[in-house]
C-alpha atoms as a PDB file:
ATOM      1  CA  UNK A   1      37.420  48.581  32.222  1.00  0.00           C
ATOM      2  CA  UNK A   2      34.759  48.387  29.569  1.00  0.00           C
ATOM      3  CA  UNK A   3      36.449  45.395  27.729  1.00  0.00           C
ATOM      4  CA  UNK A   4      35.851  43.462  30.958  1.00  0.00           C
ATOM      5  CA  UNK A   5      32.421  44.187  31.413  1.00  0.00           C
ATOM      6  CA  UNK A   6      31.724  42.719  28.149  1.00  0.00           C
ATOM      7  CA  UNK A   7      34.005  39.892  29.089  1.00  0.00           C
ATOM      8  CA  UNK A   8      31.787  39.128  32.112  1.00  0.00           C
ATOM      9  CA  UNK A   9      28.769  39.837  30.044  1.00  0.00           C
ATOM     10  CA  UNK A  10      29.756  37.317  26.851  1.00  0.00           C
ATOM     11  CA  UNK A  11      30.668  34.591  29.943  1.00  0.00           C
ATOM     12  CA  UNK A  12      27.521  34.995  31.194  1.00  0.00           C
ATOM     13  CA  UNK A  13      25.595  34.684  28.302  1.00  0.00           C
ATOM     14  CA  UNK A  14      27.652  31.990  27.419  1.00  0.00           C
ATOM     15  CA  UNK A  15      26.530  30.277  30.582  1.00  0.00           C
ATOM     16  CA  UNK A  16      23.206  30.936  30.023  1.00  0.00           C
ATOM     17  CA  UNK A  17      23.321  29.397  26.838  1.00  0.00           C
ATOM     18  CA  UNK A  18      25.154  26.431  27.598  1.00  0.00           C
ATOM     19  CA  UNK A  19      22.608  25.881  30.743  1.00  0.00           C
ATOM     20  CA  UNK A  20      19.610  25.891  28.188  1.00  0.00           C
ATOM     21  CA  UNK A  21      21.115  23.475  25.697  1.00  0.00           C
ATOM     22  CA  UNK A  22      21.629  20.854  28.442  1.00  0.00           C
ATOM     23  CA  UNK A  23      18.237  21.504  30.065  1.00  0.00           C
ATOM     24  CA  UNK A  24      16.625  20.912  26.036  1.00  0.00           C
ATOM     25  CA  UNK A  25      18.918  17.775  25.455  1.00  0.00           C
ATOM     26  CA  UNK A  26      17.920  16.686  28.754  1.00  0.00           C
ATOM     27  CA  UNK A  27      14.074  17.386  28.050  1.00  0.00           C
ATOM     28  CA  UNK A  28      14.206  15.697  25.188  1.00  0.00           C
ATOM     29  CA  UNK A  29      15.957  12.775  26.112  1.00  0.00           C
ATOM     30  CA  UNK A  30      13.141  12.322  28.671  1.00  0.00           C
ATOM     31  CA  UNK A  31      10.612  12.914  26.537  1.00  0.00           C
ATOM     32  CA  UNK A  32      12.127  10.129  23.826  1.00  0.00           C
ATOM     33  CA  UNK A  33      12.204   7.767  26.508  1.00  0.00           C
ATOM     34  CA  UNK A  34       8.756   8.381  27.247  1.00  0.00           C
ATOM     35  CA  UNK A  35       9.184  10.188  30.662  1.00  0.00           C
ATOM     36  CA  UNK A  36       7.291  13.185  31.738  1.00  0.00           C
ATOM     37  CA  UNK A  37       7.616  15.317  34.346  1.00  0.00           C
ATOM     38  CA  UNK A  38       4.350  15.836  36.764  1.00  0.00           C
ATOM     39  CA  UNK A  39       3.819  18.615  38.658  1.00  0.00           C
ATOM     40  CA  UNK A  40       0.980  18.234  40.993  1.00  0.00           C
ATOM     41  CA  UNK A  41      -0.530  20.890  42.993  1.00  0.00           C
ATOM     42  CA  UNK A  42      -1.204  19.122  45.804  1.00  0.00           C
ATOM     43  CA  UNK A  43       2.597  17.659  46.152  1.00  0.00           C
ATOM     44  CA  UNK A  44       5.353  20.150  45.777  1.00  0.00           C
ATOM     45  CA  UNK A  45       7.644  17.101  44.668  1.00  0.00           C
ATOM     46  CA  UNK A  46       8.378  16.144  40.938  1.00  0.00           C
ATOM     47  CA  UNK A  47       7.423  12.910  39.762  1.00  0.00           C
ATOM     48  CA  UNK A  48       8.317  10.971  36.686  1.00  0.00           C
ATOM     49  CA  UNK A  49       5.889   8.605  34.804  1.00  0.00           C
ATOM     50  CA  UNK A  50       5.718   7.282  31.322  1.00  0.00           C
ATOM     51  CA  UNK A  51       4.035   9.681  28.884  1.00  0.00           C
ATOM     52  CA  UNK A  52       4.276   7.066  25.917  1.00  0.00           C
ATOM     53  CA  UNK A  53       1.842   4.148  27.158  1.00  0.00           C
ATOM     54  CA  UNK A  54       1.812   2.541  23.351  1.00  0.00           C
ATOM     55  CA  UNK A  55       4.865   2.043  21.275  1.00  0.00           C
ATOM     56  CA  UNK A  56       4.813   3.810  18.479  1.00  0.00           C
ATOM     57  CA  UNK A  57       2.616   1.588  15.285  1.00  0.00           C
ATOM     58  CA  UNK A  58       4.461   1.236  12.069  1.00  0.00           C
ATOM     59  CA  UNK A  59       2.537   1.916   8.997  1.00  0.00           C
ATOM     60  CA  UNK A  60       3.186  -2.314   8.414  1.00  0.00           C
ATOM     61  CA  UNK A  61       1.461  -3.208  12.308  1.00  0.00           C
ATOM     62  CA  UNK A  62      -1.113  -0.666  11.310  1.00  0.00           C
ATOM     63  CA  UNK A  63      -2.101  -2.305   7.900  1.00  0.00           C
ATOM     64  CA  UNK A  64      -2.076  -6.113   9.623  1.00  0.00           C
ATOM     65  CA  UNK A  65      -4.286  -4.565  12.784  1.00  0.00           C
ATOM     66  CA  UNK A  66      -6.987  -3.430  10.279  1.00  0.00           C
ATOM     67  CA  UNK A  67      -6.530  -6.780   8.602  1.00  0.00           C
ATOM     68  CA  UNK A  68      -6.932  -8.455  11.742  1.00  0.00           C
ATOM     69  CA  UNK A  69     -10.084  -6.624  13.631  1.00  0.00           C
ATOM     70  CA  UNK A  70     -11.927  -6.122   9.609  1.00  0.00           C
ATOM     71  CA  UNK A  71     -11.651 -10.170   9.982  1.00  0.00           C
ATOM     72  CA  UNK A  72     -12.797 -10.626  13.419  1.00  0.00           C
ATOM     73  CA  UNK A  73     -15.716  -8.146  12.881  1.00  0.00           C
ATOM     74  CA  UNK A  74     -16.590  -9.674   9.655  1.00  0.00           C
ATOM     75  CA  UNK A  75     -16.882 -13.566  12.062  1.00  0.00           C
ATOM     76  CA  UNK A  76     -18.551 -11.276  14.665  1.00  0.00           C
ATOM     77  CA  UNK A  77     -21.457 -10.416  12.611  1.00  0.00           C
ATOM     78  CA  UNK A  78     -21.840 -13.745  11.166  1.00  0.00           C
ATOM     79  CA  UNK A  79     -22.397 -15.223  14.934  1.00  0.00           C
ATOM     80  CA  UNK A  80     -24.651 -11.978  15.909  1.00  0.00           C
ATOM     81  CA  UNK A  81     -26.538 -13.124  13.103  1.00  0.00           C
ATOM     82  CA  UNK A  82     -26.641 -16.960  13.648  1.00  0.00           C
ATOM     83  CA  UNK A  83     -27.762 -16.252  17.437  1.00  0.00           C
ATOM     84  CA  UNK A  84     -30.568 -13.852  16.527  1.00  0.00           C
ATOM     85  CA  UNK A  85     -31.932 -16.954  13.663  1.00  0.00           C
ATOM     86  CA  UNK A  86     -31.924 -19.414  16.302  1.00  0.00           C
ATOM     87  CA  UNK A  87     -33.569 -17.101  19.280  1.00  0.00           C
ATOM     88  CA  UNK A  88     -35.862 -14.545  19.637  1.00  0.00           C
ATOM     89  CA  UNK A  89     -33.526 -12.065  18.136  1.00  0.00           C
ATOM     90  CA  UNK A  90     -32.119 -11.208  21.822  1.00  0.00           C
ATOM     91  CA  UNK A  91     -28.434 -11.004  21.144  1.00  0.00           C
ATOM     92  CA  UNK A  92     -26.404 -10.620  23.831  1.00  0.00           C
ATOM     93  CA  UNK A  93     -22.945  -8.314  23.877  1.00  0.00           C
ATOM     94  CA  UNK A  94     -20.372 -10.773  21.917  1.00  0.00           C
ATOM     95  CA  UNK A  95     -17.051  -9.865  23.877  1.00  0.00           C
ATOM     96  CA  UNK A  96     -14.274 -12.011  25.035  1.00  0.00           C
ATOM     97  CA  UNK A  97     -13.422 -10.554  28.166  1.00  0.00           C
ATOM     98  CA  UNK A  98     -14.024 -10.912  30.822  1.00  0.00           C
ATOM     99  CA  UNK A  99     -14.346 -14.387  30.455  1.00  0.00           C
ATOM    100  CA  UNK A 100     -16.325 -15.492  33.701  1.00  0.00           C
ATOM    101  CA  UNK A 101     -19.311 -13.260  31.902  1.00  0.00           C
ATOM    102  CA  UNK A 102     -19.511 -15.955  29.460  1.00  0.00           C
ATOM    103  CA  UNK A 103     -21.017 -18.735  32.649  1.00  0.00           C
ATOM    104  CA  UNK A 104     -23.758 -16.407  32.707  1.00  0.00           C
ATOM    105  CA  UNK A 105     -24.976 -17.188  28.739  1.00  0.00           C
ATOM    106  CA  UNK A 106     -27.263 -19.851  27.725  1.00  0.00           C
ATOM    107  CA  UNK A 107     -24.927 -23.097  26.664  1.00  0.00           C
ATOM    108  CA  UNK A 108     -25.534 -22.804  22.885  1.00  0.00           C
ATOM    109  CA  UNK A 109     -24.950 -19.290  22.844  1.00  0.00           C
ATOM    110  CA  UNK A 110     -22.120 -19.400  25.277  1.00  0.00           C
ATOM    111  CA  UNK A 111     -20.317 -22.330  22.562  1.00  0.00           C
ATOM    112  CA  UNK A 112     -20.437 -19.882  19.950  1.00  0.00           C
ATOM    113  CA  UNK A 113     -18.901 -16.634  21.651  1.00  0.00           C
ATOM    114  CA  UNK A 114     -16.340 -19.303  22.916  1.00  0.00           C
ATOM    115  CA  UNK A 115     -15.412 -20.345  19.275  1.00  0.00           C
ATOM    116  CA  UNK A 116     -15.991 -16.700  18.115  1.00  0.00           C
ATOM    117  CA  UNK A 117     -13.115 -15.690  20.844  1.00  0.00           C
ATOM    118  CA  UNK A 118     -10.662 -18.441  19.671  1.00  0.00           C
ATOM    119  CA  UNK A 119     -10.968 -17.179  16.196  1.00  0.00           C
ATOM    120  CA  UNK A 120     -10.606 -14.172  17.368  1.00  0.00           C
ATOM    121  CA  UNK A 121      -7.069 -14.997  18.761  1.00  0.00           C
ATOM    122  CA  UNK A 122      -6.082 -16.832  16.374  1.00  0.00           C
ATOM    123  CA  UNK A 123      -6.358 -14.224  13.538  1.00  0.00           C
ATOM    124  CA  UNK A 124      -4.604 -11.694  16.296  1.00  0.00           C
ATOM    125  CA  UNK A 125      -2.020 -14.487  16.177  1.00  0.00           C
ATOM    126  CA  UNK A 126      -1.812 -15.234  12.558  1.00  0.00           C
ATOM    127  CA  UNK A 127      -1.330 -11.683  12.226  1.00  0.00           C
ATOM    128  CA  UNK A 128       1.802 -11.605  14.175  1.00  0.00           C
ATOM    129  CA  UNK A 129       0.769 -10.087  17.401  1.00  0.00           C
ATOM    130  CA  UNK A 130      -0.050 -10.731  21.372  1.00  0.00           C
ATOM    131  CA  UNK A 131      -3.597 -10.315  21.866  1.00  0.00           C
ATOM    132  CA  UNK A 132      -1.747  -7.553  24.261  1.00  0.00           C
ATOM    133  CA  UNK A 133      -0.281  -5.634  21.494  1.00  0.00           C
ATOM    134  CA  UNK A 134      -3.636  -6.086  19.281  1.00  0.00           C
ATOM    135  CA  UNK A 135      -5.635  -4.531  22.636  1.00  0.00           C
ATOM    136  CA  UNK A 136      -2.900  -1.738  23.051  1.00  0.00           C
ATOM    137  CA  UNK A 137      -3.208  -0.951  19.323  1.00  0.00           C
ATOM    138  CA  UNK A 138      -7.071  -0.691  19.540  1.00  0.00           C
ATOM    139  CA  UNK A 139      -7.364   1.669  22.511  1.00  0.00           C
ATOM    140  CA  UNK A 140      -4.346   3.988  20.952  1.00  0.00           C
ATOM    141  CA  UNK A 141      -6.436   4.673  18.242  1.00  0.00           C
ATOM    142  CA  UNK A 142      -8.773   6.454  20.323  1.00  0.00           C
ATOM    143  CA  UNK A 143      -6.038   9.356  21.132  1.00  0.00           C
ATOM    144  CA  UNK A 144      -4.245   9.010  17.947  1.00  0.00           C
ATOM    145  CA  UNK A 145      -5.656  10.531  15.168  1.00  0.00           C
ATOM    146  CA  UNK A 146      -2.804   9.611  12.333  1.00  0.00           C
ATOM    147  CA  UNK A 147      -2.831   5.903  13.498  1.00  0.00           C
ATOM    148  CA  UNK A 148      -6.618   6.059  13.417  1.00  0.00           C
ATOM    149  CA  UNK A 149      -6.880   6.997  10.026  1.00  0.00           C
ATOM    150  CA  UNK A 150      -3.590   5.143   8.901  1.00  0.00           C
ATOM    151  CA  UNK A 151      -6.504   2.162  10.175  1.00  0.00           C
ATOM    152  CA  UNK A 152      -9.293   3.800   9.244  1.00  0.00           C
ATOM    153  CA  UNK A 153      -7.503   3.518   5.596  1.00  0.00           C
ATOM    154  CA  UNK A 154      -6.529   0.163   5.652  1.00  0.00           C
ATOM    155  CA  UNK A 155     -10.168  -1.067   6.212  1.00  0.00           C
ATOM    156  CA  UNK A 156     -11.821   1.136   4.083  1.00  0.00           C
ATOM    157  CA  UNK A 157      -8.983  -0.438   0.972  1.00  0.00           C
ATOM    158  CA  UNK A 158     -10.307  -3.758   2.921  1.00  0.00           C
ATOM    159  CA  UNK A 159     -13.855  -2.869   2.431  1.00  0.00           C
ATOM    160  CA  UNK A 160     -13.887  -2.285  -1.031  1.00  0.00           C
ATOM    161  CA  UNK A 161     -11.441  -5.151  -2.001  1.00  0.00           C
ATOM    162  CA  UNK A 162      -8.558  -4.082  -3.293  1.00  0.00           C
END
């Protein structure tokens, strides 16, 4: 009688066991995939949504991003500096996007943000990525304190020119 007690007990716990490992190589699965589960107060179902927004940044993209933005910032202080010498020093916000802001510059200055924003891609391009992938990088820094200073790195090695 008390051998099949622990029977029942071992084939329980065995159960139990078993359950967990799928539910962790389940979870995980998810999780590598980039899903998340969302449990809402409000809404008593379970929703799944990407928890990875960014693919992951090699060491490699992260050394050509720094590259890429310590060139584009170097250009975009030369043209902050050529619009203050030629106006009263009012220099307005030198961004690419959206573009219909730039109708609303003076024509000289809105010629040189225009050729500052071509460079602009085409150092994002000569650097092998989409100006979508270059954006993605740049706001994943923000919440990603390895690839920030993995960059951080980069363009302080940049900086000092080595």
């Amino acid at each position: 009688m008390m051998n099949s007690s622990l029977d029942i007990a071992r084939l329980g716990l065995n159960r139990m066991l078993s359950q967990s490992l799928i539910v962790a190589f389940l979870s995980t699965m998810g999780l590598l995939c980039g899903l998340a589960p969302d449990f809402s107060a409000s809404s008593p179902t379970l929703i799944f949504s990407s928890s990875a927004k960014a693919q992951a940044v090699s060491d490699d993209e992260a050394s050509r991003f720094a590259r890429a933005a310590y060139t584009i910032e170097k250009r975009r202080q030369t043209v902050v500096e050529e619009i203050k010498n030629r106006t009263s020093g009012n220099v307005p916000d030198i961004t690419c996007y959206p573009p219909e802001r730039l109708e609303t510059l003076d024509a000289d200055i809105r010629n040189d943000v225009k050729s500052f924003c071509d460079f602009s891609r085409q150092t994002i391009q000569s650097n092998q990525f989409s100006v979508g992938r270059f954006l993605e990088i740049r706001s994943s820094q923000a919440s990603d304190p390895s690839l920030k200073q993995r960059i951080d790195r980069e363009l302080l090695r940049l900086q000092s020119g080595s």
